[in-house]
PDB file of N, CA and C in Angstrom:
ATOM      1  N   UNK A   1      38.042-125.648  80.949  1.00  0.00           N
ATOM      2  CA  UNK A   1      37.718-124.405  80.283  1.00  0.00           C
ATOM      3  C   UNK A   1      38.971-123.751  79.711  1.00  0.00           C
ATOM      4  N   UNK A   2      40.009-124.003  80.319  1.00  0.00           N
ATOM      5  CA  UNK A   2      41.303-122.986  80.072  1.00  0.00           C
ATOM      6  C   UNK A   2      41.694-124.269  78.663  1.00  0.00           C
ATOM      7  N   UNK A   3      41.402-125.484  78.744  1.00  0.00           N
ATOM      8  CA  UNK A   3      42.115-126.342  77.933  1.00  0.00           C
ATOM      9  C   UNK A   3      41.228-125.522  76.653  1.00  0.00           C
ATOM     10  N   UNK A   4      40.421-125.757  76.617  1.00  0.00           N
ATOM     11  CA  UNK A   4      39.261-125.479  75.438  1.00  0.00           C
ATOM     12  C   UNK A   4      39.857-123.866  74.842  1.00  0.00           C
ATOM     13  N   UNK A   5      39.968-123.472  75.441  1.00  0.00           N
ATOM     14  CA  UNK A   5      40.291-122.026  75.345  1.00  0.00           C
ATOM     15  C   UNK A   5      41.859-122.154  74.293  1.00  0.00           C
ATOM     16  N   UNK A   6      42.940-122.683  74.986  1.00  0.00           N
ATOM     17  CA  UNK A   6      44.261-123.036  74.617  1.00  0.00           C
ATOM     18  C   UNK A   6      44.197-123.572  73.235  1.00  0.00           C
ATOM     19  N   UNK A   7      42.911-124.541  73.388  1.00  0.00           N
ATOM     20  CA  UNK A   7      43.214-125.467  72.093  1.00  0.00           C
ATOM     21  C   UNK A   7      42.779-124.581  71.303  1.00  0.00           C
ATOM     22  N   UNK A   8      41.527-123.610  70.929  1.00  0.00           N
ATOM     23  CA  UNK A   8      40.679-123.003  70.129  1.00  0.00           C
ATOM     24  C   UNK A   8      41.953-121.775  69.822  1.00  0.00           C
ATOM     25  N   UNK A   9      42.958-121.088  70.704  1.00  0.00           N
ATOM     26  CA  UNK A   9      43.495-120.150  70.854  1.00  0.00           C
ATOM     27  C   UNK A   9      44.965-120.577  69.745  1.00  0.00           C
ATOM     28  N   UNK A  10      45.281-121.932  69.784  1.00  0.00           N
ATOM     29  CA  UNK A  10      46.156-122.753  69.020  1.00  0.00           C
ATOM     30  C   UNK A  10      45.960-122.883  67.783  1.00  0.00           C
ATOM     31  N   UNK A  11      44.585-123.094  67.482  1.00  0.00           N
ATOM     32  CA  UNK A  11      44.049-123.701  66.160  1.00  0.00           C
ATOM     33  C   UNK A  11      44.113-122.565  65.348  1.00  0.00           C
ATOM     34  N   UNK A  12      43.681-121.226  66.185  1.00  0.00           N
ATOM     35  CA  UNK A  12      43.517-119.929  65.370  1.00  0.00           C
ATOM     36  C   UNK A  12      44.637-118.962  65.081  1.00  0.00           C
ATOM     37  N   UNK A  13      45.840-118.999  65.821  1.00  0.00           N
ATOM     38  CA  UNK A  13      46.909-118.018  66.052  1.00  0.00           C
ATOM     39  C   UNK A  13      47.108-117.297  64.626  1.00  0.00           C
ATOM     40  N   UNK A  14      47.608-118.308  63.831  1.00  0.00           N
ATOM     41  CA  UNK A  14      48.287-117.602  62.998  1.00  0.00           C
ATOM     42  C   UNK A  14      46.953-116.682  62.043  1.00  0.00           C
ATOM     43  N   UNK A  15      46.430-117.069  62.468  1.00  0.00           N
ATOM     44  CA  UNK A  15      45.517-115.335  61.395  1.00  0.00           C
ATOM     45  C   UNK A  15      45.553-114.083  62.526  1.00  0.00           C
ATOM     46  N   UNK A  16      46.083-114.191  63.719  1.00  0.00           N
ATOM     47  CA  UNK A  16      46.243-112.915  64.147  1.00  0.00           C
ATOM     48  C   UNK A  16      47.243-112.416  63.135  1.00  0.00           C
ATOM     49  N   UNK A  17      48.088-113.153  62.960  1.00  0.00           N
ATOM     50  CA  UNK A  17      49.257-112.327  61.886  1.00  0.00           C
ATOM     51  C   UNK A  17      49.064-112.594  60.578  1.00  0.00           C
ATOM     52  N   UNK A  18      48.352-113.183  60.241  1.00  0.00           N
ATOM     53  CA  UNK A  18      47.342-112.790  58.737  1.00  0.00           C
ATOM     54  C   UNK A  18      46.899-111.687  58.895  1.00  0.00           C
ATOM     55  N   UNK A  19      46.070-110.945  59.791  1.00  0.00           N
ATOM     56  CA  UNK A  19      45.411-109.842  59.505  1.00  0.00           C
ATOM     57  C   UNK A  19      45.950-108.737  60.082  1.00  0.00           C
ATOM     58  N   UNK A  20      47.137-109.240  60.929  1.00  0.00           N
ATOM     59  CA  UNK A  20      48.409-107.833  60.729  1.00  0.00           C
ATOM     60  C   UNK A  20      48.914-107.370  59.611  1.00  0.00           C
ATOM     61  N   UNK A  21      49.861-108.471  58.877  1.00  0.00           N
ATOM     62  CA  UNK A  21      49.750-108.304  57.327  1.00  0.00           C
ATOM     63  C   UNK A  21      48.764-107.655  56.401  1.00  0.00           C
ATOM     64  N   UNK A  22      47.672-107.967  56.650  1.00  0.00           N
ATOM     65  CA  UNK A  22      46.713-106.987  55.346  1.00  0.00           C
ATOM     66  C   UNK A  22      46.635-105.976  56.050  1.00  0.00           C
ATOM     67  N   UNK A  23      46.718-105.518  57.159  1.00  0.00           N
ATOM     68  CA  UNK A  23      46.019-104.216  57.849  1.00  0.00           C
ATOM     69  C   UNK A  23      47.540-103.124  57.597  1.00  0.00           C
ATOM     70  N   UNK A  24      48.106-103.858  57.360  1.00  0.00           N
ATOM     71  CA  UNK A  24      50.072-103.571  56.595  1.00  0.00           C
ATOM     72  C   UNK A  24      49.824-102.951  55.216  1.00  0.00           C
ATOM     73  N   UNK A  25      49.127-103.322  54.728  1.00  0.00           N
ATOM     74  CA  UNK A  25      48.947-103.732  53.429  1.00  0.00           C
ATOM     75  C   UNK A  25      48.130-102.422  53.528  1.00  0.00           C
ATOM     76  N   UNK A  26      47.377-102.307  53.682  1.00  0.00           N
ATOM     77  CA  UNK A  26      45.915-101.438  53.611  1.00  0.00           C
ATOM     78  C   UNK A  26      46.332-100.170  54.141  1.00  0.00           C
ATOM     79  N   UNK A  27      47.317 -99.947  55.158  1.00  0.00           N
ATOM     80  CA  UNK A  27      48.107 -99.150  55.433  1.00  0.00           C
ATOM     81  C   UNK A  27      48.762 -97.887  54.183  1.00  0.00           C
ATOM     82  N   UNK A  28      49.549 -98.798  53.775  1.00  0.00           N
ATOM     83  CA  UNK A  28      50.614 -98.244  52.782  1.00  0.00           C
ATOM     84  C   UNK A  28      49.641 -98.162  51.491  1.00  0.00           C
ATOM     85  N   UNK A  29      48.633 -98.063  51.575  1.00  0.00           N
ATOM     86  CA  UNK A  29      47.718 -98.089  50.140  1.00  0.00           C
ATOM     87  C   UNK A  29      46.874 -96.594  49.943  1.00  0.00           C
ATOM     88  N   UNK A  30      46.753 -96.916  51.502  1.00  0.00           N
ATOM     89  CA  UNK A  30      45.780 -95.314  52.181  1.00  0.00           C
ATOM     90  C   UNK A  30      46.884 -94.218  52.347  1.00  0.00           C
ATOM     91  N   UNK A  31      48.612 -94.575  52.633  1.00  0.00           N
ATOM     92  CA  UNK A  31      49.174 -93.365  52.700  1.00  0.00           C
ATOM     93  C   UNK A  31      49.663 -93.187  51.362  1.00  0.00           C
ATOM     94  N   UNK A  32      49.519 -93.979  50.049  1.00  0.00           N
ATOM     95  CA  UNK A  32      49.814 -93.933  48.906  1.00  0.00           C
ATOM     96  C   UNK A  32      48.538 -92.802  48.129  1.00  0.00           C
ATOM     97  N   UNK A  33      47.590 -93.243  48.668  1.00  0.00           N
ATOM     98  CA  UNK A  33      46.534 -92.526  48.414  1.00  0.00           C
ATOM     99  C   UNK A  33      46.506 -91.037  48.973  1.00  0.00           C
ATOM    100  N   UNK A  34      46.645 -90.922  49.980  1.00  0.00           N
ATOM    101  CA  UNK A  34      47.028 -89.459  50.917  1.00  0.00           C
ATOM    102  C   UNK A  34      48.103 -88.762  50.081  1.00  0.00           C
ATOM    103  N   UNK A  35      49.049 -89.263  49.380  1.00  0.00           N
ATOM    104  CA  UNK A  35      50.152 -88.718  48.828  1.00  0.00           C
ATOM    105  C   UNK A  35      49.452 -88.370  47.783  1.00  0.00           C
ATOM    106  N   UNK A  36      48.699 -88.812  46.745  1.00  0.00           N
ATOM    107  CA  UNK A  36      48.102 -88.901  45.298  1.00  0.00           C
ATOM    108  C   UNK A  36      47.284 -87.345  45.418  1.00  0.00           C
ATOM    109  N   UNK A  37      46.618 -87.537  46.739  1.00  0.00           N
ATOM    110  CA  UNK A  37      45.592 -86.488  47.011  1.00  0.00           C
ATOM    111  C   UNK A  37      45.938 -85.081  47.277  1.00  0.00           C
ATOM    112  N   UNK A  38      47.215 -85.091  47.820  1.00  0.00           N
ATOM    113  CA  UNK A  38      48.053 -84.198  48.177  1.00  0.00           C
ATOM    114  C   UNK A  38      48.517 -83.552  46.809  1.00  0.00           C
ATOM    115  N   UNK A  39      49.451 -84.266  46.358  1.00  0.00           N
ATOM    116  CA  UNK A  39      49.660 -83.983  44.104  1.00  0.00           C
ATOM    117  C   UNK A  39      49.158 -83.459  43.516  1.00  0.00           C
ATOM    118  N   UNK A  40      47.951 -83.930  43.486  1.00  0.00           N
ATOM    119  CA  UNK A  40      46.613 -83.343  42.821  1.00  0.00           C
ATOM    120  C   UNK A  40      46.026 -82.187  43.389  1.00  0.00           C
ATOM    121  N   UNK A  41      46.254 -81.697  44.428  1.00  0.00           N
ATOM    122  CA  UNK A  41      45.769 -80.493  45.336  1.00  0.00           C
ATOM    123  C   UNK A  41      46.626 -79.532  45.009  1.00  0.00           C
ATOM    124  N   UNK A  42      48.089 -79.736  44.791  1.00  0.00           N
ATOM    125  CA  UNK A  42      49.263 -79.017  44.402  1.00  0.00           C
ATOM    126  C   UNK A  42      48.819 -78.562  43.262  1.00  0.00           C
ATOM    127  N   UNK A  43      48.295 -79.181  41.994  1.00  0.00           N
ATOM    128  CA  UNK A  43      48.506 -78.983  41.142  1.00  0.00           C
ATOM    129  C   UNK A  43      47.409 -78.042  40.719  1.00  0.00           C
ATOM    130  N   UNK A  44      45.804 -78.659  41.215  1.00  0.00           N
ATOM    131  CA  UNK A  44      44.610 -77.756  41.152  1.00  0.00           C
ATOM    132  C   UNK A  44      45.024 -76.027  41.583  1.00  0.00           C
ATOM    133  N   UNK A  45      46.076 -76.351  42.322  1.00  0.00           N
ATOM    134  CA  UNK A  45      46.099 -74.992  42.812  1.00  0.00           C
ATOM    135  C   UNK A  45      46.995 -74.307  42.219  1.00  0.00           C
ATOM    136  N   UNK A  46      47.963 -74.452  41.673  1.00  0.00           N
ATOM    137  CA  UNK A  46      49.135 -73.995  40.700  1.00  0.00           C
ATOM    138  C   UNK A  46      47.845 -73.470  39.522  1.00  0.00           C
ATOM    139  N   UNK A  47      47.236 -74.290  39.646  1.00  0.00           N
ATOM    140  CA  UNK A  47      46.363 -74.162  37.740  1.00  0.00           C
ATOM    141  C   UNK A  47      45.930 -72.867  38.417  1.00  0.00           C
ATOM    142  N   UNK A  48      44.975 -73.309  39.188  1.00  0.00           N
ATOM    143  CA  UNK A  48      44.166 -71.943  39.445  1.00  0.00           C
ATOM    144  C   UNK A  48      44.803 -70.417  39.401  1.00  0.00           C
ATOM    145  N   UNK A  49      46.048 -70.852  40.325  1.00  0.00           N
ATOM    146  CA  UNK A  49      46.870 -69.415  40.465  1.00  0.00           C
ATOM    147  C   UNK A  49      47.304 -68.748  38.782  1.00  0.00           C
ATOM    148  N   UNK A  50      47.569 -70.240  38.143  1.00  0.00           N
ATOM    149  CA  UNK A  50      47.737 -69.530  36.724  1.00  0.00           C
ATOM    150  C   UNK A  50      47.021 -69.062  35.997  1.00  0.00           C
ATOM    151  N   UNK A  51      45.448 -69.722  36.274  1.00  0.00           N
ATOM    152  CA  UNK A  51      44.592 -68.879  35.535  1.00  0.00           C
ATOM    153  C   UNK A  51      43.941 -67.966  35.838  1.00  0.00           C
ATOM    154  N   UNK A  52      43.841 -67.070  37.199  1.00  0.00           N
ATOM    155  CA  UNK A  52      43.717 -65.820  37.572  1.00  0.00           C
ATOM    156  C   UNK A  52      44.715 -65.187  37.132  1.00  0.00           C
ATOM    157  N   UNK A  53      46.050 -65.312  37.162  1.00  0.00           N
ATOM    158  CA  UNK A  53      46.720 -64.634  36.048  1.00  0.00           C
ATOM    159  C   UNK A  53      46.760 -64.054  34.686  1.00  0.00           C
ATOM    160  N   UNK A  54      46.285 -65.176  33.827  1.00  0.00           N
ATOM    161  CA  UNK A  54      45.530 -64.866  32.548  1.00  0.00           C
ATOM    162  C   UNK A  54      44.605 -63.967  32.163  1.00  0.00           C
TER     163      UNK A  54
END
């Protein structure tokens, strides 16, 4: 049972770190996005303040 296990555990390893990598990936995409969202919130709100001014 432990052999079966070893061998199946061997055959598969390296996509544990395949899907570290994309989850890397997917990471820095979502805090790229968080930043974008943030920008755009800055800016909606600058507008606004300027156009209650007007």
């Amino acid at each position: 049972m432990v052999r079966a296990w070893k061998r199946e555990f061997l055959k598969n390893a390296s996509k544990i770190f395949e899907d570290h990598k994309e989850t890397q990936g997917i990471k820095k995409e979502l805090e790229k996005a968080y930043r974008k969202i943030g920008e755009l919130e800055l800016e909606r709100d600058f507008l606004s303040d300027v156009l209650k001014m007007a």
